[in-house]
N, C-alpha and C. Protein backbone atom coordinates (compact mmCIF):
# COMPACT_ATOMS: atom_id res chain seq x y z
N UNK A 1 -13.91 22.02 4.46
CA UNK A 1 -14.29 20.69 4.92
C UNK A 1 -13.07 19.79 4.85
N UNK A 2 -12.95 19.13 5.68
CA UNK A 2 -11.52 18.05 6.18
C UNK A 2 -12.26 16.75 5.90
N UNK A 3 -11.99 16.10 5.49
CA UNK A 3 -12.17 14.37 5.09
C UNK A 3 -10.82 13.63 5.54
N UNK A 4 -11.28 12.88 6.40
CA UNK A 4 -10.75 11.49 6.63
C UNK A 4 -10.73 10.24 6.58
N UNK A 5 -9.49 9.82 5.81
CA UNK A 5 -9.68 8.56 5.09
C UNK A 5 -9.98 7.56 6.68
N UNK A 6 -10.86 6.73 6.48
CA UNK A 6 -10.60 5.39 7.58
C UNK A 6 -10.38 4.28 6.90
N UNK A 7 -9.76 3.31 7.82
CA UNK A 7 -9.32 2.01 7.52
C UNK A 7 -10.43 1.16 6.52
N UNK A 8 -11.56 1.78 6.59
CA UNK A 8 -12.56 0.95 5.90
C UNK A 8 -13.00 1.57 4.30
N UNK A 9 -12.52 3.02 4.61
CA UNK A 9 -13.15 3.88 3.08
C UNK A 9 -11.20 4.01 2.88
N UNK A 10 -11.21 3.31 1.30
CA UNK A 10 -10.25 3.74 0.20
C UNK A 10 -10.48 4.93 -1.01
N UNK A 11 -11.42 5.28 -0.33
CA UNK A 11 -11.15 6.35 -1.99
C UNK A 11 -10.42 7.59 -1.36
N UNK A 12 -9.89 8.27 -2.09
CA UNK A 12 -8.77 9.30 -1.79
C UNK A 12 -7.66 9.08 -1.18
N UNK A 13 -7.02 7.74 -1.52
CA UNK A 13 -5.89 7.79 -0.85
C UNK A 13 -4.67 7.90 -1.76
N UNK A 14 -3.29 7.83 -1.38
CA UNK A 14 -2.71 8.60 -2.50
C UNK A 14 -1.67 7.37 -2.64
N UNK A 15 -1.75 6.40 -3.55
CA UNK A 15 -0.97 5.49 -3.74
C UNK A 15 0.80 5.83 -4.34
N UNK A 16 2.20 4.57 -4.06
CA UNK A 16 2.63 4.87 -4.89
C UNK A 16 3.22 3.28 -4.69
N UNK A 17 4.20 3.33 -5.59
CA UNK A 17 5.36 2.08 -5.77
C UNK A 17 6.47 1.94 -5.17
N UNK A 18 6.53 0.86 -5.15
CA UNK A 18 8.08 0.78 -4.17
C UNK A 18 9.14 0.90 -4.91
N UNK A 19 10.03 1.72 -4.50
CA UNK A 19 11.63 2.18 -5.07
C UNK A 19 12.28 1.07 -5.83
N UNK A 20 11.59 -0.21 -5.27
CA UNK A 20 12.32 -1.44 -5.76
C UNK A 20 11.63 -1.75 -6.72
N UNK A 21 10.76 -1.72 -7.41
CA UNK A 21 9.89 -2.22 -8.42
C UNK A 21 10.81 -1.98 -9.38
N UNK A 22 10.33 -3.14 -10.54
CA UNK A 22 11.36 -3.52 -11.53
C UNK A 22 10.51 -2.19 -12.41
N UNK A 23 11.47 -1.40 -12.69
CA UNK A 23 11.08 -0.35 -14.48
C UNK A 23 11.22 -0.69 -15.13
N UNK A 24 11.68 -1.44 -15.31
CA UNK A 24 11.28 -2.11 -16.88
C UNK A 24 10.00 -2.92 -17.34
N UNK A 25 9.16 -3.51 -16.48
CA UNK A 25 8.01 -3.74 -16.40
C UNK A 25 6.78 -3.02 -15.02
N UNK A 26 6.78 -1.97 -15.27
CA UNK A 26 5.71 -1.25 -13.87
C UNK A 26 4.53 -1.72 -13.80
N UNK A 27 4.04 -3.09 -14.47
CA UNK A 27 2.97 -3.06 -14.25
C UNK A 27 2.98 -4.22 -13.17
N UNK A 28 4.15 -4.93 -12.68
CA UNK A 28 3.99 -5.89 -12.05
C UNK A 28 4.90 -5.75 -10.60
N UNK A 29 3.87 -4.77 -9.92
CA UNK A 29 4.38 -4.53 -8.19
C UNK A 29 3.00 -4.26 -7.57
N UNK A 30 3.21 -3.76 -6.07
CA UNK A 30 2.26 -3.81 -5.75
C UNK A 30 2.54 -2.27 -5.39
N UNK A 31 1.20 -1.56 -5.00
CA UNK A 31 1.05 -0.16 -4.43
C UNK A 31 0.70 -0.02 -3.32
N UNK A 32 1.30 0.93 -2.37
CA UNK A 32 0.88 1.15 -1.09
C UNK A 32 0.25 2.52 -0.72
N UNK A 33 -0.52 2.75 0.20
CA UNK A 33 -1.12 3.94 0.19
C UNK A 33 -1.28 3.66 1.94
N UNK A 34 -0.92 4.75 2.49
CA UNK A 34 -0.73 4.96 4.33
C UNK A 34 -1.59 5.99 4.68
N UNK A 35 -2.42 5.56 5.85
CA UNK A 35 -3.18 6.76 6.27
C UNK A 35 -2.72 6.78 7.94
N UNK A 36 -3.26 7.45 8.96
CA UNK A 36 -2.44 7.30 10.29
C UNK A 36 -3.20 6.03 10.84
N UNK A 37 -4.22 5.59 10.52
CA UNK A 37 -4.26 4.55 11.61
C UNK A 37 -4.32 2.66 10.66
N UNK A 38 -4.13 3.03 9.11
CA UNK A 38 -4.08 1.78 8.37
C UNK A 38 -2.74 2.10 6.93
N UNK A 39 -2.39 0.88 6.68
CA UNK A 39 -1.37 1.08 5.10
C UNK A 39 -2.49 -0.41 4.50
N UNK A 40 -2.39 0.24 3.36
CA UNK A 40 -3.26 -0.45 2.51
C UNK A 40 -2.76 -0.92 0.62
N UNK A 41 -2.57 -1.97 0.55
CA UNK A 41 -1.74 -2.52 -0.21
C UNK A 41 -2.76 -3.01 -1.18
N UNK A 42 -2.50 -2.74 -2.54
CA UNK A 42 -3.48 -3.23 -3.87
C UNK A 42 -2.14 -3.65 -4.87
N UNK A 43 -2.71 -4.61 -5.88
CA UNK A 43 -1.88 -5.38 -6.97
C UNK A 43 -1.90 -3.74 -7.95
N UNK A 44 -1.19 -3.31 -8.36
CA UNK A 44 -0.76 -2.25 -9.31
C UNK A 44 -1.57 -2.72 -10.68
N UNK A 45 -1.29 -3.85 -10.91
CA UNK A 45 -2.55 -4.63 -12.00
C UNK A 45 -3.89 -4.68 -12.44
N UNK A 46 -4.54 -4.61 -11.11
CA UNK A 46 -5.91 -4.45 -10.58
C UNK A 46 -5.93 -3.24 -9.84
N UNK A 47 -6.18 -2.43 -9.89
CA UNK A 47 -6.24 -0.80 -9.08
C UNK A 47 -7.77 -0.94 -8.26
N UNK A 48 -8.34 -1.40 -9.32
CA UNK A 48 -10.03 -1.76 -8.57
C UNK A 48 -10.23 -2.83 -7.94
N UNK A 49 -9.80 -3.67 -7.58
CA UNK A 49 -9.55 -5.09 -7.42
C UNK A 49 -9.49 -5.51 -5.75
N UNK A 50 -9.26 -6.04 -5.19
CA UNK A 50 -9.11 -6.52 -3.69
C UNK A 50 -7.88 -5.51 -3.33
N UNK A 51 -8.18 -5.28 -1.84
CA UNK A 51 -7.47 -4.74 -1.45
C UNK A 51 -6.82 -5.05 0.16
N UNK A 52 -5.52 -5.18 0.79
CA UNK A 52 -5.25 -6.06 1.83
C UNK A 52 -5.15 -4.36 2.91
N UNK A 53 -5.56 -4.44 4.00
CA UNK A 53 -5.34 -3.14 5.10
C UNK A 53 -4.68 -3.97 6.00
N UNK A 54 -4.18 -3.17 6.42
CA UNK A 54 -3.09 -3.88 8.05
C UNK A 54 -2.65 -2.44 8.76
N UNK A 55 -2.48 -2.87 10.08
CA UNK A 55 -2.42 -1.88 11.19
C UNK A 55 -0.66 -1.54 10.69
N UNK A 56 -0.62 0.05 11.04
CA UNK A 56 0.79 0.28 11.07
C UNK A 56 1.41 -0.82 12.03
N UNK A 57 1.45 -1.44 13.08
CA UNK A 57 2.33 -2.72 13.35
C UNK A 57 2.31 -3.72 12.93
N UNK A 58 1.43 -4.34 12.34
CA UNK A 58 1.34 -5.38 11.31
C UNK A 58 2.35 -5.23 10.12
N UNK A 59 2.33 -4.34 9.02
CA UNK A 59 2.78 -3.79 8.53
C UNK A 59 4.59 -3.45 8.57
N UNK A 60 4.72 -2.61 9.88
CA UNK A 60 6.05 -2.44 10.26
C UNK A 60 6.41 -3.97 10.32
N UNK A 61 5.75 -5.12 11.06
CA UNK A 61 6.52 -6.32 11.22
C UNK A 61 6.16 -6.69 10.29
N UNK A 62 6.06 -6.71 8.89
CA UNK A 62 5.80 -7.60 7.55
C UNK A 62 7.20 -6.57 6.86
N UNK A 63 7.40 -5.60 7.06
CA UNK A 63 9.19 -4.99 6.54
C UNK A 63 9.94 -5.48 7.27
N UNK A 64 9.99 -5.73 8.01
CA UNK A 64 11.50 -6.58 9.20
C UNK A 64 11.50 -7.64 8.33
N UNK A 65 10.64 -8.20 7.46
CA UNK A 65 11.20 -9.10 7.67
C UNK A 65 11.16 -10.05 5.57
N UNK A 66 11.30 -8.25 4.91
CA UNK A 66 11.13 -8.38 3.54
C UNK A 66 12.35 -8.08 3.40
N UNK A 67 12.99 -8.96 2.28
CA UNK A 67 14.28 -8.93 1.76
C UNK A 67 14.84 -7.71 1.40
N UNK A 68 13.84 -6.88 0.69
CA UNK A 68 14.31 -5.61 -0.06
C UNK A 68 14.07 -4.30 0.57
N UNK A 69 13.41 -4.55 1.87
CA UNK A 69 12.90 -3.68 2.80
C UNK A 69 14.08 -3.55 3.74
N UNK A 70 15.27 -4.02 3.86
CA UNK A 70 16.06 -4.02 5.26
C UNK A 70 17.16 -2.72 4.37
């Protein structure tokens, strides 16, 4: 059996951190988790907590235009 995540169901997706996140404190970044048709962004703080989805172009144009993303 094949399961597919959609833009609307988060469970099983496979989160991680951005390269840039400060190590010395990991609890304060955010996590991203990409499926093919959504990337879905949660506070690393709150794992259960609100969660923001945006279309891979949404997304791609929110890195153009992040400091630590270029």
């Amino acid at each position: 059996m094949t399961r597919k995540t959609s833009a609307g169901d988060a469970s099983g997706l496979e989160w991680f951190k951005s390269s840039y996140s400060d190590s010395s404190n990991s609890n304060e970044c955010v996590e991203v988790a990409a499926t093919s048709d959504a990337v879905h962004v949660r506070d690393s703080k709150a794992p259960d907590g609100p969660r923001l989805t945006l279309t891979p172009a949404a997304w791609a144009g929110f890195l153009a235009q992040a400091p630590y993303a270029r």
